[in-house]
PDB file of N, CA and C in Angstrom:
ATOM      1  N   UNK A   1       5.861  -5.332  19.716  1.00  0.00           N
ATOM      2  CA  UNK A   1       5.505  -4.160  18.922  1.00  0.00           C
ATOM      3  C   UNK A   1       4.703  -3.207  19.812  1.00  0.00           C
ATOM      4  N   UNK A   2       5.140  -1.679  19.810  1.00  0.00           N
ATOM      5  CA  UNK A   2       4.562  -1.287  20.901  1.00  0.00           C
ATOM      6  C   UNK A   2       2.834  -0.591  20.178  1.00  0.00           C
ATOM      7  N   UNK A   3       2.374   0.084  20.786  1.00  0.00           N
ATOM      8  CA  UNK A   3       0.512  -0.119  20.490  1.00  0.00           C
ATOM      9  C   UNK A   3       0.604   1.141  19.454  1.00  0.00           C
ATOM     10  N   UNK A   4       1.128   2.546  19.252  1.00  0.00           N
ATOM     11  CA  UNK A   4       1.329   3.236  18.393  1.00  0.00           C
ATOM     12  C   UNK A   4       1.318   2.769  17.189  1.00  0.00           C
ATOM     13  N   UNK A   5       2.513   1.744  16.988  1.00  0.00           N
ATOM     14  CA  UNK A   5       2.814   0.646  15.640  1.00  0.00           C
ATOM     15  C   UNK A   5       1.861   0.037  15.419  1.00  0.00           C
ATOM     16  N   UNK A   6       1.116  -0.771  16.525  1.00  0.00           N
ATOM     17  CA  UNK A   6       0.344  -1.510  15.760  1.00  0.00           C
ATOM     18  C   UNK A   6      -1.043  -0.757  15.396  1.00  0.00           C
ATOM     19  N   UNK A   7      -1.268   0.118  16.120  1.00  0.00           N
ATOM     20  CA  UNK A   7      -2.967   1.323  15.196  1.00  0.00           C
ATOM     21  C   UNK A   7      -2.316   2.052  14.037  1.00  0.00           C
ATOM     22  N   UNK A   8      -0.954   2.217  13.592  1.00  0.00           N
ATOM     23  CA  UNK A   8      -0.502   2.215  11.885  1.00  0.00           C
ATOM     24  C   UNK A   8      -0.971   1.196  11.265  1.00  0.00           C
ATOM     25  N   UNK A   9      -0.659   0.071  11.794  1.00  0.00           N
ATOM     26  CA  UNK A   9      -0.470  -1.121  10.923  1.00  0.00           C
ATOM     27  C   UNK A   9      -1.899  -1.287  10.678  1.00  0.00           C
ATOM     28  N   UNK A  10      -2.878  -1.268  11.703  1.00  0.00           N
ATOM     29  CA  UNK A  10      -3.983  -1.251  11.941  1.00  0.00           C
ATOM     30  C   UNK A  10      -4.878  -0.310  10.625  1.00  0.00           C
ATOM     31  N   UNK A  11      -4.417   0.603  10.463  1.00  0.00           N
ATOM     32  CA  UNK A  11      -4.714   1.285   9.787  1.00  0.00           C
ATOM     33  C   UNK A  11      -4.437   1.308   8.294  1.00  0.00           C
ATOM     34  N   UNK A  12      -3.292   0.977   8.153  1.00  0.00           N
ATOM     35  CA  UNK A  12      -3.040   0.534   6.695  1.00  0.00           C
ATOM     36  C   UNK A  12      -3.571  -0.403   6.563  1.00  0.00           C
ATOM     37  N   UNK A  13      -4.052  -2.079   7.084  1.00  0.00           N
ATOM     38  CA  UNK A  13      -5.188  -2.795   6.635  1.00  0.00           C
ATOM     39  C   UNK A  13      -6.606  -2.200   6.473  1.00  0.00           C
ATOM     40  N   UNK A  14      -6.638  -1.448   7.196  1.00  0.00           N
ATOM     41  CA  UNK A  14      -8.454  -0.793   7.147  1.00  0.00           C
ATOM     42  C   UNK A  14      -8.331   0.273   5.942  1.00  0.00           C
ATOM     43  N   UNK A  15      -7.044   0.458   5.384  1.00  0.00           N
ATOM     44  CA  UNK A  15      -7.397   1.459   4.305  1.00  0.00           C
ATOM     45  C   UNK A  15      -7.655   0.950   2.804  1.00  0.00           C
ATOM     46  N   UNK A  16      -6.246  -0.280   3.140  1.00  0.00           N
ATOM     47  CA  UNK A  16      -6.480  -1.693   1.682  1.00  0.00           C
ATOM     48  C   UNK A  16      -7.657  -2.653   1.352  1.00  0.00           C
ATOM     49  N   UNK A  17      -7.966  -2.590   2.593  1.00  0.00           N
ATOM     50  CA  UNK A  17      -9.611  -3.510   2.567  1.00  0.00           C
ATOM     51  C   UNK A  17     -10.582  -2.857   1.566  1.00  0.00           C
ATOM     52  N   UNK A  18     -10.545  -1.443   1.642  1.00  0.00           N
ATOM     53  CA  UNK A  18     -11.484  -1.294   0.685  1.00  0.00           C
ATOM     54  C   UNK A  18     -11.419  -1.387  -0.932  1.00  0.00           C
ATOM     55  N   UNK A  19     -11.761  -1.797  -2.358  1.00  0.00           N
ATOM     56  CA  UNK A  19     -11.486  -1.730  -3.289  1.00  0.00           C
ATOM     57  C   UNK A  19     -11.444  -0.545  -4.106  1.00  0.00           C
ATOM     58  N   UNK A  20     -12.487   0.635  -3.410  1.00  0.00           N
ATOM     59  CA  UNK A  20     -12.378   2.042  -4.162  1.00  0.00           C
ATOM     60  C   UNK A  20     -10.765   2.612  -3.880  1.00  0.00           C
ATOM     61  N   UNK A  21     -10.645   2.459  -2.430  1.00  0.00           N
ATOM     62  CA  UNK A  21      -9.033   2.831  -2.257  1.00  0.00           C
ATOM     63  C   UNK A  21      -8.098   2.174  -2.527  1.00  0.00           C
ATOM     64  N   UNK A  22      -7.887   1.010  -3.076  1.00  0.00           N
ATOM     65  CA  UNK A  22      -7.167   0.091  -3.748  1.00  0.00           C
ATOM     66  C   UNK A  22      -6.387   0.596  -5.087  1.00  0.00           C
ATOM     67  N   UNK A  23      -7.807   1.097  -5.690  1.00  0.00           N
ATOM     68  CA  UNK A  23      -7.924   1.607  -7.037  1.00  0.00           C
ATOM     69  C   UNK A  23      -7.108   3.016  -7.303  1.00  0.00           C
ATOM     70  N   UNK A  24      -7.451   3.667  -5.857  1.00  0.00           N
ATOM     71  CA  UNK A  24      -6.788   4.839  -6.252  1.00  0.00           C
ATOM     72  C   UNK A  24      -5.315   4.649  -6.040  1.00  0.00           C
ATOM     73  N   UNK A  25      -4.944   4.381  -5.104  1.00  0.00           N
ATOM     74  CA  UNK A  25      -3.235   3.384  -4.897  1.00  0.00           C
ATOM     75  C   UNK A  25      -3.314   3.084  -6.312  1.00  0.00           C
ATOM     76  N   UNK A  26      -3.995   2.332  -6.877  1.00  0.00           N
ATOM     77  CA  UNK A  26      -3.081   1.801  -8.179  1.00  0.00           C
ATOM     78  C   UNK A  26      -3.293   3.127  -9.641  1.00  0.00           C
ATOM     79  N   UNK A  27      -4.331   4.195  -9.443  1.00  0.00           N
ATOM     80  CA  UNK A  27      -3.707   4.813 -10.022  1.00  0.00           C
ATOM     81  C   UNK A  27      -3.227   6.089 -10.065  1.00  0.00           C
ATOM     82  N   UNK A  28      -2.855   6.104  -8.410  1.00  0.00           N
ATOM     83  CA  UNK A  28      -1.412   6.605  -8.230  1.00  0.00           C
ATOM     84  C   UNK A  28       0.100   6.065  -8.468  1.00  0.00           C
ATOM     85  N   UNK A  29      -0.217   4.586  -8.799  1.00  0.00           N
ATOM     86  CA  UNK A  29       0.971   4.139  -9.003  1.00  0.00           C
ATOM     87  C   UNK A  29       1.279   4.078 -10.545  1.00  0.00           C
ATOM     88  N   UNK A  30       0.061   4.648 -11.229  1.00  0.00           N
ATOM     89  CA  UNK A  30       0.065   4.439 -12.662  1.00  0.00           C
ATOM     90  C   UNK A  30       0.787   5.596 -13.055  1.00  0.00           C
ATOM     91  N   UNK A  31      -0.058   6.539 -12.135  1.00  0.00           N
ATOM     92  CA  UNK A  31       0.684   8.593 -12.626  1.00  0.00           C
ATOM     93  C   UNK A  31       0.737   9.075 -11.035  1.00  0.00           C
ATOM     94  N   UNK A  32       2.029   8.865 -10.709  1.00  0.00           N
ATOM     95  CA  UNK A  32       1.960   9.745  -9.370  1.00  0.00           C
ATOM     96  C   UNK A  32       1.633  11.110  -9.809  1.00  0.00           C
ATOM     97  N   UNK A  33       1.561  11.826  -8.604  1.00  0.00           N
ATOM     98  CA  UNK A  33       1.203  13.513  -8.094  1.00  0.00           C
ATOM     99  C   UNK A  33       0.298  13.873  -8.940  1.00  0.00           C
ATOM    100  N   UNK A  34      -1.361  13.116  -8.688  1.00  0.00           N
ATOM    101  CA  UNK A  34      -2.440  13.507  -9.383  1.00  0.00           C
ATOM    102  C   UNK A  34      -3.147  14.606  -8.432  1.00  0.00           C
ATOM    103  N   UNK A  35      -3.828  15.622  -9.335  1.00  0.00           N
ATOM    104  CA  UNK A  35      -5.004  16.459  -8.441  1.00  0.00           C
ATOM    105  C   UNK A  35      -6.044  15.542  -8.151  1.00  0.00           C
ATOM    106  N   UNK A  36      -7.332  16.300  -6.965  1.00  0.00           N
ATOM    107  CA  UNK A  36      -8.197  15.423  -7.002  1.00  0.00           C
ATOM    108  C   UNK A  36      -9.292  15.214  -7.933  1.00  0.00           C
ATOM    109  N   UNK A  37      -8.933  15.997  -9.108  1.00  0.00           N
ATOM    110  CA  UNK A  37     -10.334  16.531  -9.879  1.00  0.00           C
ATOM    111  C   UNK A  37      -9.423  15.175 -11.050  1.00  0.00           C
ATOM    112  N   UNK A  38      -8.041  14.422 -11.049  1.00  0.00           N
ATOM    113  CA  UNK A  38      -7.518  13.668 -12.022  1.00  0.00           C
ATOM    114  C   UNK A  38      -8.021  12.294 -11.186  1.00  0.00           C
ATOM    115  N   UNK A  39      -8.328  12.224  -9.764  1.00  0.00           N
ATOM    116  CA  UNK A  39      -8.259  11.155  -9.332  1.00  0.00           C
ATOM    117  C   UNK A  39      -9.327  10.924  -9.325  1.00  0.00           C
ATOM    118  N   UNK A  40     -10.657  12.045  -9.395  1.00  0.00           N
ATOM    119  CA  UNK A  40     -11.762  11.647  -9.774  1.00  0.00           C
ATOM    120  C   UNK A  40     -12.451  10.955 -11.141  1.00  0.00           C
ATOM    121  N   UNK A  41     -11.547  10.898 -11.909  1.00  0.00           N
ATOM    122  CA  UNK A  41     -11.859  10.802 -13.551  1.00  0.00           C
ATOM    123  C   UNK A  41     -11.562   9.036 -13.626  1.00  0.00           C
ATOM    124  N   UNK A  42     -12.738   8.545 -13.643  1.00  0.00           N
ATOM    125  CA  UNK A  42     -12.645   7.241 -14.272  1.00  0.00           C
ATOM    126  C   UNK A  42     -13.501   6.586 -13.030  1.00  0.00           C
ATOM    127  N   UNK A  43     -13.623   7.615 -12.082  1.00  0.00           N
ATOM    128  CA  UNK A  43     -14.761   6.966 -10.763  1.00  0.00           C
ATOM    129  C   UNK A  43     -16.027   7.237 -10.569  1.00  0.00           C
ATOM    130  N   UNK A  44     -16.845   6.468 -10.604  1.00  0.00           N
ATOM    131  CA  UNK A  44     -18.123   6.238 -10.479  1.00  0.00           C
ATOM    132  C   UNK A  44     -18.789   6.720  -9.162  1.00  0.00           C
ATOM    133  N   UNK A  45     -17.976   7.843  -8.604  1.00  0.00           N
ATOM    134  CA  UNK A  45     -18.470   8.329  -7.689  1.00  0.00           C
ATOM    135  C   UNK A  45     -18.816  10.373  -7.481  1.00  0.00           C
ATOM    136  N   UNK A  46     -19.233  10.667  -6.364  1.00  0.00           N
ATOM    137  CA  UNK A  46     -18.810  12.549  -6.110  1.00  0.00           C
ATOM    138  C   UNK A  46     -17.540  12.539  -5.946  1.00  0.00           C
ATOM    139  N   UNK A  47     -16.722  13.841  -6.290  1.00  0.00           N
ATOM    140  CA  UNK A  47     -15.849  14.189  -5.586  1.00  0.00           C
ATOM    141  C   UNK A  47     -15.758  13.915  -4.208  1.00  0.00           C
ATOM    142  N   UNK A  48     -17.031  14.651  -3.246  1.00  0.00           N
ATOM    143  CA  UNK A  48     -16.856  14.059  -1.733  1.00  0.00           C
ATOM    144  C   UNK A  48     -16.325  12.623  -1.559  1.00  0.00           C
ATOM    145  N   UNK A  49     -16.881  11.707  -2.062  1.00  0.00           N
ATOM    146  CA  UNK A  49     -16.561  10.788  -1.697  1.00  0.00           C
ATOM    147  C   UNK A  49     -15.298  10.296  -2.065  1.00  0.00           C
ATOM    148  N   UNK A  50     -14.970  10.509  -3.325  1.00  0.00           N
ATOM    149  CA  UNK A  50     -13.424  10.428  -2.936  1.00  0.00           C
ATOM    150  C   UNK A  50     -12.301  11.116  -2.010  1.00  0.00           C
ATOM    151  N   UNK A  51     -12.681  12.611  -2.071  1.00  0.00           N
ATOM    152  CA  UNK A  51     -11.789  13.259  -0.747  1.00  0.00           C
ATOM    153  C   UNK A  51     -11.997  12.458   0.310  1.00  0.00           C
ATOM    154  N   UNK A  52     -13.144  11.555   1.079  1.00  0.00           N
ATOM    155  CA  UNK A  52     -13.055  11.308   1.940  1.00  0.00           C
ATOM    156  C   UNK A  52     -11.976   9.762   2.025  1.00  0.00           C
ATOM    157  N   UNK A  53     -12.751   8.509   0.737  1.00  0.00           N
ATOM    158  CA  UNK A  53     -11.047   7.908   0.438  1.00  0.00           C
ATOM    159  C   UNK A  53      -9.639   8.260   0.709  1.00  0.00           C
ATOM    160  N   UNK A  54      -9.572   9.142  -0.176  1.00  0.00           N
ATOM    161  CA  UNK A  54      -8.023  10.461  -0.241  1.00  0.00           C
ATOM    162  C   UNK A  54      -7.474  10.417   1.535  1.00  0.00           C
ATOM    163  N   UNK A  55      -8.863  10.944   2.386  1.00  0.00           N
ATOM    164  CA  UNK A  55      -8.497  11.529   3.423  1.00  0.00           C
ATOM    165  C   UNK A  55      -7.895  10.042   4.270  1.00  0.00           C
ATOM    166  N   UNK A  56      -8.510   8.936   4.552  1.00  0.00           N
ATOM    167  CA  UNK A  56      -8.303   7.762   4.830  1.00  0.00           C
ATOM    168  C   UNK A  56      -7.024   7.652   4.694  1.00  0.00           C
ATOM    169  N   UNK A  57      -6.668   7.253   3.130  1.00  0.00           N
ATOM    170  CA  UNK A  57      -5.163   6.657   2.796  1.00  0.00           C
ATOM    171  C   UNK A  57      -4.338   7.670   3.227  1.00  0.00           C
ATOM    172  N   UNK A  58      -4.526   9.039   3.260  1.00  0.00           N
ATOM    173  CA  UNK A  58      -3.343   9.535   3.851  1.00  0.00           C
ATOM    174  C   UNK A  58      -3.458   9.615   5.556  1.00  0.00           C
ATOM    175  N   UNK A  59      -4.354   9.583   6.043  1.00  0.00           N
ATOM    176  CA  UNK A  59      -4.265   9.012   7.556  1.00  0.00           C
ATOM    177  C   UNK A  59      -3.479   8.102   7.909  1.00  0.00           C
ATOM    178  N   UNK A  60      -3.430   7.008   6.904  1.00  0.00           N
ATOM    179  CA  UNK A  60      -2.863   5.624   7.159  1.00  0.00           C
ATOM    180  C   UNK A  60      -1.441   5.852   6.344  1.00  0.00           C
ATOM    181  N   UNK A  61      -1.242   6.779   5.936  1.00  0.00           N
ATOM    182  CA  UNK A  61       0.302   7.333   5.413  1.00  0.00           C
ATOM    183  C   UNK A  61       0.699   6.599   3.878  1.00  0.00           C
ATOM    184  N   UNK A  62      -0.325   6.441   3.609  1.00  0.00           N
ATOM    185  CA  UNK A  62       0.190   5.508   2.478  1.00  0.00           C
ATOM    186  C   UNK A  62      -0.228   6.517   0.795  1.00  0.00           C
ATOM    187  N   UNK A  63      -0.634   7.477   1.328  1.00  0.00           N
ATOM    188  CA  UNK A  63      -0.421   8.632   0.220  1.00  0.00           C
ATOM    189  C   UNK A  63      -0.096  10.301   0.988  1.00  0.00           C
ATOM    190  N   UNK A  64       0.745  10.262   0.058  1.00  0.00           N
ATOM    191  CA  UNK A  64       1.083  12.143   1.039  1.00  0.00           C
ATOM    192  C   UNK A  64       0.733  13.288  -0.242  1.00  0.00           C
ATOM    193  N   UNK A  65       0.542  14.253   0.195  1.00  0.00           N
ATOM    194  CA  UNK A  65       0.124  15.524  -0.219  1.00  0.00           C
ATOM    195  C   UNK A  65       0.702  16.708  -0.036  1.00  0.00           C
ATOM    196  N   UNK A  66       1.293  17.018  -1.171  1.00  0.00           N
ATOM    197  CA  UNK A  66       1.787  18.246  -1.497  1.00  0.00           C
ATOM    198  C   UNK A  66       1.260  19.537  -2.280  1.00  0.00           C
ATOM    199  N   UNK A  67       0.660  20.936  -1.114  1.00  0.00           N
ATOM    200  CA  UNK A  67       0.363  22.091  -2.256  1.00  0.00           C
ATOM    201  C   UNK A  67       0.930  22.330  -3.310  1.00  0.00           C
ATOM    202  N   UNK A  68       0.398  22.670  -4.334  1.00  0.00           N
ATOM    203  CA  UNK A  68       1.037  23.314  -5.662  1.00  0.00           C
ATOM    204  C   UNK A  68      -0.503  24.598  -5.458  1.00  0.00           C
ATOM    205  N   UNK A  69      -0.083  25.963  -5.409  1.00  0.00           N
ATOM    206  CA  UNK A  69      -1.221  26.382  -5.535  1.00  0.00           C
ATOM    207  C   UNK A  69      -2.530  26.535  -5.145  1.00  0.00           C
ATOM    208  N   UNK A  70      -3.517  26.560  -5.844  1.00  0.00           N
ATOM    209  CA  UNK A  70      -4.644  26.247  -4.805  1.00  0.00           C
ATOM    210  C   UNK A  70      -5.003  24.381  -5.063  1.00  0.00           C
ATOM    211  N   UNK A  71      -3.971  23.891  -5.853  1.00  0.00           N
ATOM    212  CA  UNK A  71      -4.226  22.425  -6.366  1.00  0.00           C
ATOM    213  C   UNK A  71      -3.406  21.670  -5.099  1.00  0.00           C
ATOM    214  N   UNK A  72      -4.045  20.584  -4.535  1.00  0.00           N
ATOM    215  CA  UNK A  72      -3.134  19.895  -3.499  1.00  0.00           C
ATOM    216  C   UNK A  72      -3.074  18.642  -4.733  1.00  0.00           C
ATOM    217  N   UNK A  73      -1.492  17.997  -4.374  1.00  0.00           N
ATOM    218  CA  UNK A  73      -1.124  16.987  -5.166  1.00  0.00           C
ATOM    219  C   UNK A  73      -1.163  15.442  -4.688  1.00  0.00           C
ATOM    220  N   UNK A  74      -0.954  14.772  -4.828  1.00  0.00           N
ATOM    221  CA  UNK A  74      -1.510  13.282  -4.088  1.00  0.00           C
ATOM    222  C   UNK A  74      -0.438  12.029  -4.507  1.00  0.00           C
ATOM    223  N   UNK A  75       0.904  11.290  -3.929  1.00  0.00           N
ATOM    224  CA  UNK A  75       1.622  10.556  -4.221  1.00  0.00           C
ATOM    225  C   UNK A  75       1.570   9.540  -3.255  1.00  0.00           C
ATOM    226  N   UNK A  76       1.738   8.441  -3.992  1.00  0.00           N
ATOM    227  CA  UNK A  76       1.419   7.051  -3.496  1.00  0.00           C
ATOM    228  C   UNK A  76       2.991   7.213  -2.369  1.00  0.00           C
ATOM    229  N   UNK A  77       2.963   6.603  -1.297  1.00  0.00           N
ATOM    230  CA  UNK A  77       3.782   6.024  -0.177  1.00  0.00           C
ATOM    231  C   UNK A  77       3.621   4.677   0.027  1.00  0.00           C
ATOM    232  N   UNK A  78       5.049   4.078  -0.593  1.00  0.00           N
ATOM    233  CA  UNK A  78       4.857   2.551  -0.930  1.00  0.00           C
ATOM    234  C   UNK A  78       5.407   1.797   0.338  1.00  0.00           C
ATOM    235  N   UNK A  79       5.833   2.780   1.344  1.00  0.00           N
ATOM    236  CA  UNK A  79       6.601   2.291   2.678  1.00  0.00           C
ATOM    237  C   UNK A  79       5.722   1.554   3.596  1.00  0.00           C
ATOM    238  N   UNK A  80       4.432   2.153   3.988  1.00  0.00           N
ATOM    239  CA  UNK A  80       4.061   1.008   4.341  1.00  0.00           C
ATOM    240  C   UNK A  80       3.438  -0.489   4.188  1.00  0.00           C
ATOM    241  N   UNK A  81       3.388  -0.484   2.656  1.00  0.00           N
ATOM    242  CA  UNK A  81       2.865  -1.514   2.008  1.00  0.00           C
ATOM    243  C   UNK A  81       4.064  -2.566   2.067  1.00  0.00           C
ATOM    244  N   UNK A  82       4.813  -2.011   2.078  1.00  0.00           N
ATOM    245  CA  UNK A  82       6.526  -2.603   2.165  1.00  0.00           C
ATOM    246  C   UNK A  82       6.355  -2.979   3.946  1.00  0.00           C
ATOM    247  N   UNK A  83       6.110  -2.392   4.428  1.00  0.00           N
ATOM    248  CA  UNK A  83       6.470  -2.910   5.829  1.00  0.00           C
ATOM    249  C   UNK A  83       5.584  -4.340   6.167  1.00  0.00           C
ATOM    250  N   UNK A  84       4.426  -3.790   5.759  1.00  0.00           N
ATOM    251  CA  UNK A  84       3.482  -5.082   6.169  1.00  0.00           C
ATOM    252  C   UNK A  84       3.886  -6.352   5.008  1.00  0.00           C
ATOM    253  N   UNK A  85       4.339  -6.260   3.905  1.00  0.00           N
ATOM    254  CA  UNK A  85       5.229  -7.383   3.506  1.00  0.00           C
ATOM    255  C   UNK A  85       6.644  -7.721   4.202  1.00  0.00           C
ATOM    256  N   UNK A  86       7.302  -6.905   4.386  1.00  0.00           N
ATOM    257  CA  UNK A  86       8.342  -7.470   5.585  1.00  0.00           C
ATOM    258  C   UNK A  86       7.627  -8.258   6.776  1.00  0.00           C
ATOM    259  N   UNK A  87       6.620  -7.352   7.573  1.00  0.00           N
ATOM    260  CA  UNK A  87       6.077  -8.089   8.658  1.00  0.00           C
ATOM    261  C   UNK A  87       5.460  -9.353   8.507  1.00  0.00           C
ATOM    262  N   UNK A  88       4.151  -9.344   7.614  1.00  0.00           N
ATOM    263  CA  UNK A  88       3.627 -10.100   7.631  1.00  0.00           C
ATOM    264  C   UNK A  88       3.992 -11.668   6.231  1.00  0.00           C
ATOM    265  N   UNK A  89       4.647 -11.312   5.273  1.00  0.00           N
ATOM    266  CA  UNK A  89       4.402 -12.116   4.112  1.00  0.00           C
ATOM    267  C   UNK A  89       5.589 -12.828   3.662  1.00  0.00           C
ATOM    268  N   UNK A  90       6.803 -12.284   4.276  1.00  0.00           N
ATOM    269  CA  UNK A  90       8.274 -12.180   4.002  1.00  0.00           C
ATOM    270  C   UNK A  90       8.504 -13.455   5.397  1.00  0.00           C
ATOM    271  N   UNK A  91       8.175 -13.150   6.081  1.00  0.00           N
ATOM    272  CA  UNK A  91       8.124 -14.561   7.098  1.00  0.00           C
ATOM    273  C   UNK A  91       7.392 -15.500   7.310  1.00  0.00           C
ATOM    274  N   UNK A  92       6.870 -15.919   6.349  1.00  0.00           N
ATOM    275  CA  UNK A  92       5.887 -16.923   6.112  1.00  0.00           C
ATOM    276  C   UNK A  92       6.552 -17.838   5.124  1.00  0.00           C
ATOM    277  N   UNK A  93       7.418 -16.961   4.153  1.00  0.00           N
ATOM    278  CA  UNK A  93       7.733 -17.326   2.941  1.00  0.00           C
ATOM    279  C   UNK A  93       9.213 -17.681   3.073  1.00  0.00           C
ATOM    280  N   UNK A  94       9.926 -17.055   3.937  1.00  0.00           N
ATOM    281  CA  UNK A  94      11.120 -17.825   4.560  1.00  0.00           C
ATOM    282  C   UNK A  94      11.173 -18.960   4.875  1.00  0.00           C
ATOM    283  N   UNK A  95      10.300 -19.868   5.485  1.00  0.00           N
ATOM    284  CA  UNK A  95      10.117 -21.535   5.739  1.00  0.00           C
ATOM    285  C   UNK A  95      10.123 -22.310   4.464  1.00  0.00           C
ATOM    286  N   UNK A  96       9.434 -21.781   3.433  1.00  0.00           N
ATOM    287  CA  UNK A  96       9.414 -22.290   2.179  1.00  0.00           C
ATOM    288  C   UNK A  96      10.885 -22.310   1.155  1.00  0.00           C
ATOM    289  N   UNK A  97      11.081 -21.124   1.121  1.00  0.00           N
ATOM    290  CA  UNK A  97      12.787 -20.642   0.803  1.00  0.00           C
ATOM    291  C   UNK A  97      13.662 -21.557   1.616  1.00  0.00           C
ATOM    292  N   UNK A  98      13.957 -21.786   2.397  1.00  0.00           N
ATOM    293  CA  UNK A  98      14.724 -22.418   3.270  1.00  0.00           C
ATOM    294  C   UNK A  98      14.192 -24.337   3.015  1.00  0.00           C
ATOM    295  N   UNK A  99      13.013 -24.359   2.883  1.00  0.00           N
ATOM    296  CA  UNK A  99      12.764 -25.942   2.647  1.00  0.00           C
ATOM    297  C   UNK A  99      13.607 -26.054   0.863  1.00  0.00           C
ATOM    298  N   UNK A 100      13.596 -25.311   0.179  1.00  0.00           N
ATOM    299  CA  UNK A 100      13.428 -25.752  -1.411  1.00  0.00           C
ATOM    300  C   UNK A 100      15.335 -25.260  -1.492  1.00  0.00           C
ATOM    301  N   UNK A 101      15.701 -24.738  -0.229  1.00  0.00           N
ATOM    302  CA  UNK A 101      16.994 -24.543  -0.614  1.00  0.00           C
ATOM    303  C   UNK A 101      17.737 -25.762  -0.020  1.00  0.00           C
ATOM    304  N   UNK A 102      16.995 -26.531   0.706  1.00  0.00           N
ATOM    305  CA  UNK A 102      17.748 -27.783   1.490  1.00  0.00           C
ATOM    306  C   UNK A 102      17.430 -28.784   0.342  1.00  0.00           C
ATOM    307  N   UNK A 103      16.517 -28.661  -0.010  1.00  0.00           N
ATOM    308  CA  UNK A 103      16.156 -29.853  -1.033  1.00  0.00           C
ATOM    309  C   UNK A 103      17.070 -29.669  -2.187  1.00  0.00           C
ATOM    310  N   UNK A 104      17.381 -28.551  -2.432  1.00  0.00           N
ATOM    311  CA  UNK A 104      18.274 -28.425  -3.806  1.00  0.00           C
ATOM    312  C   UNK A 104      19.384 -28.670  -3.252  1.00  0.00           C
ATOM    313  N   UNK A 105      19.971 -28.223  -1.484  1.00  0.00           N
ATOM    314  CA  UNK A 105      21.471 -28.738  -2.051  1.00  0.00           C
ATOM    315  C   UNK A 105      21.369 -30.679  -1.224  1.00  0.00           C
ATOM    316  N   UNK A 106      20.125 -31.241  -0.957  1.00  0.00           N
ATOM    317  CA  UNK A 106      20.048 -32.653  -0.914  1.00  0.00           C
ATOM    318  C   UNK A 106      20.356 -33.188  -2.384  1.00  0.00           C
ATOM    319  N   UNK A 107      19.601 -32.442  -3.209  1.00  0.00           N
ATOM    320  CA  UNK A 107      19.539 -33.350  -4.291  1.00  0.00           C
ATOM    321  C   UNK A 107      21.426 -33.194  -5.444  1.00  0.00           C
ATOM    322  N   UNK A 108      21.613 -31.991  -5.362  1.00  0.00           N
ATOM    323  CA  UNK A 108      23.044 -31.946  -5.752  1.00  0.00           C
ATOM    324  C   UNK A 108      23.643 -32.183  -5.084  1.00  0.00           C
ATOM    325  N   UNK A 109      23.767 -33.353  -3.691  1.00  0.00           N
ATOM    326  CA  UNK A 109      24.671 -33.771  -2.525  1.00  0.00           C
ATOM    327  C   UNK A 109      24.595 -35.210  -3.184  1.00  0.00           C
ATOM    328  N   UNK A 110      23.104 -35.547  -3.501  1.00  0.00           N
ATOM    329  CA  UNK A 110      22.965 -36.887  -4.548  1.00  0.00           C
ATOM    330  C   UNK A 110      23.315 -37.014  -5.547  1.00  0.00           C
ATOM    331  N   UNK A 111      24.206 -35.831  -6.602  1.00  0.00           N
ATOM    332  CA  UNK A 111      24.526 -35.790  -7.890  1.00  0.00           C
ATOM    333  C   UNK A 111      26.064 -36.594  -8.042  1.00  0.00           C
TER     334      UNK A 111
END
């Protein structure tokens, strides 16, 4: 993997680690293309501090932003959450798949 890829990848863990940005991922996934004054509503924080969240996850590409106006809009990007399950979780879980598929056709080889 060349070093570009891995300070993405790098980066999409350092953005999921946190639980405030977790939260907003999930509720962008609840109502995509929220303003930030919608993504502020239900957080226990300033605005600043969420723009600076905001600013994070879309560094790490995992939310993009589109003007409408003087309103910028905010949609979850599920691609790289998808990648690091291909990379990391999807081949772990192949050894297991592959054990429970030998065992099933052992045991209907015994039927």
């Amino acid at each position: 993997m060349d070093r570009k890829r891995d300070d993405a990848i790098d980066d999409v863990f350092r953005a999921l680690a946190d639980p405030t940005r977790r939260a907003l991922l999930d509720s962008l996934f609840a109502r995509n293309g929220q303003t930030l004054s919608e993504m502020c509503d239900g957080m226990a924080m300033t605005r600043q501090a969420v723009t600076k969240h905001l600013v994070l996850l879309e560094d790490a590409n995992l939310i993009a932003t589109v003007k409408r106006g003087r309103e910028k809009l905010h949609f979850l990007n599920p691609v790289p959450i998808h990648e690091i399950g291909e990379r990391w979780i999807s081949k772990y879980e192949r050894g297991r798949l592959d054990a429970l598929s030998d065992l099933k056709k052992a045991l209907e080889k015994d039927e």
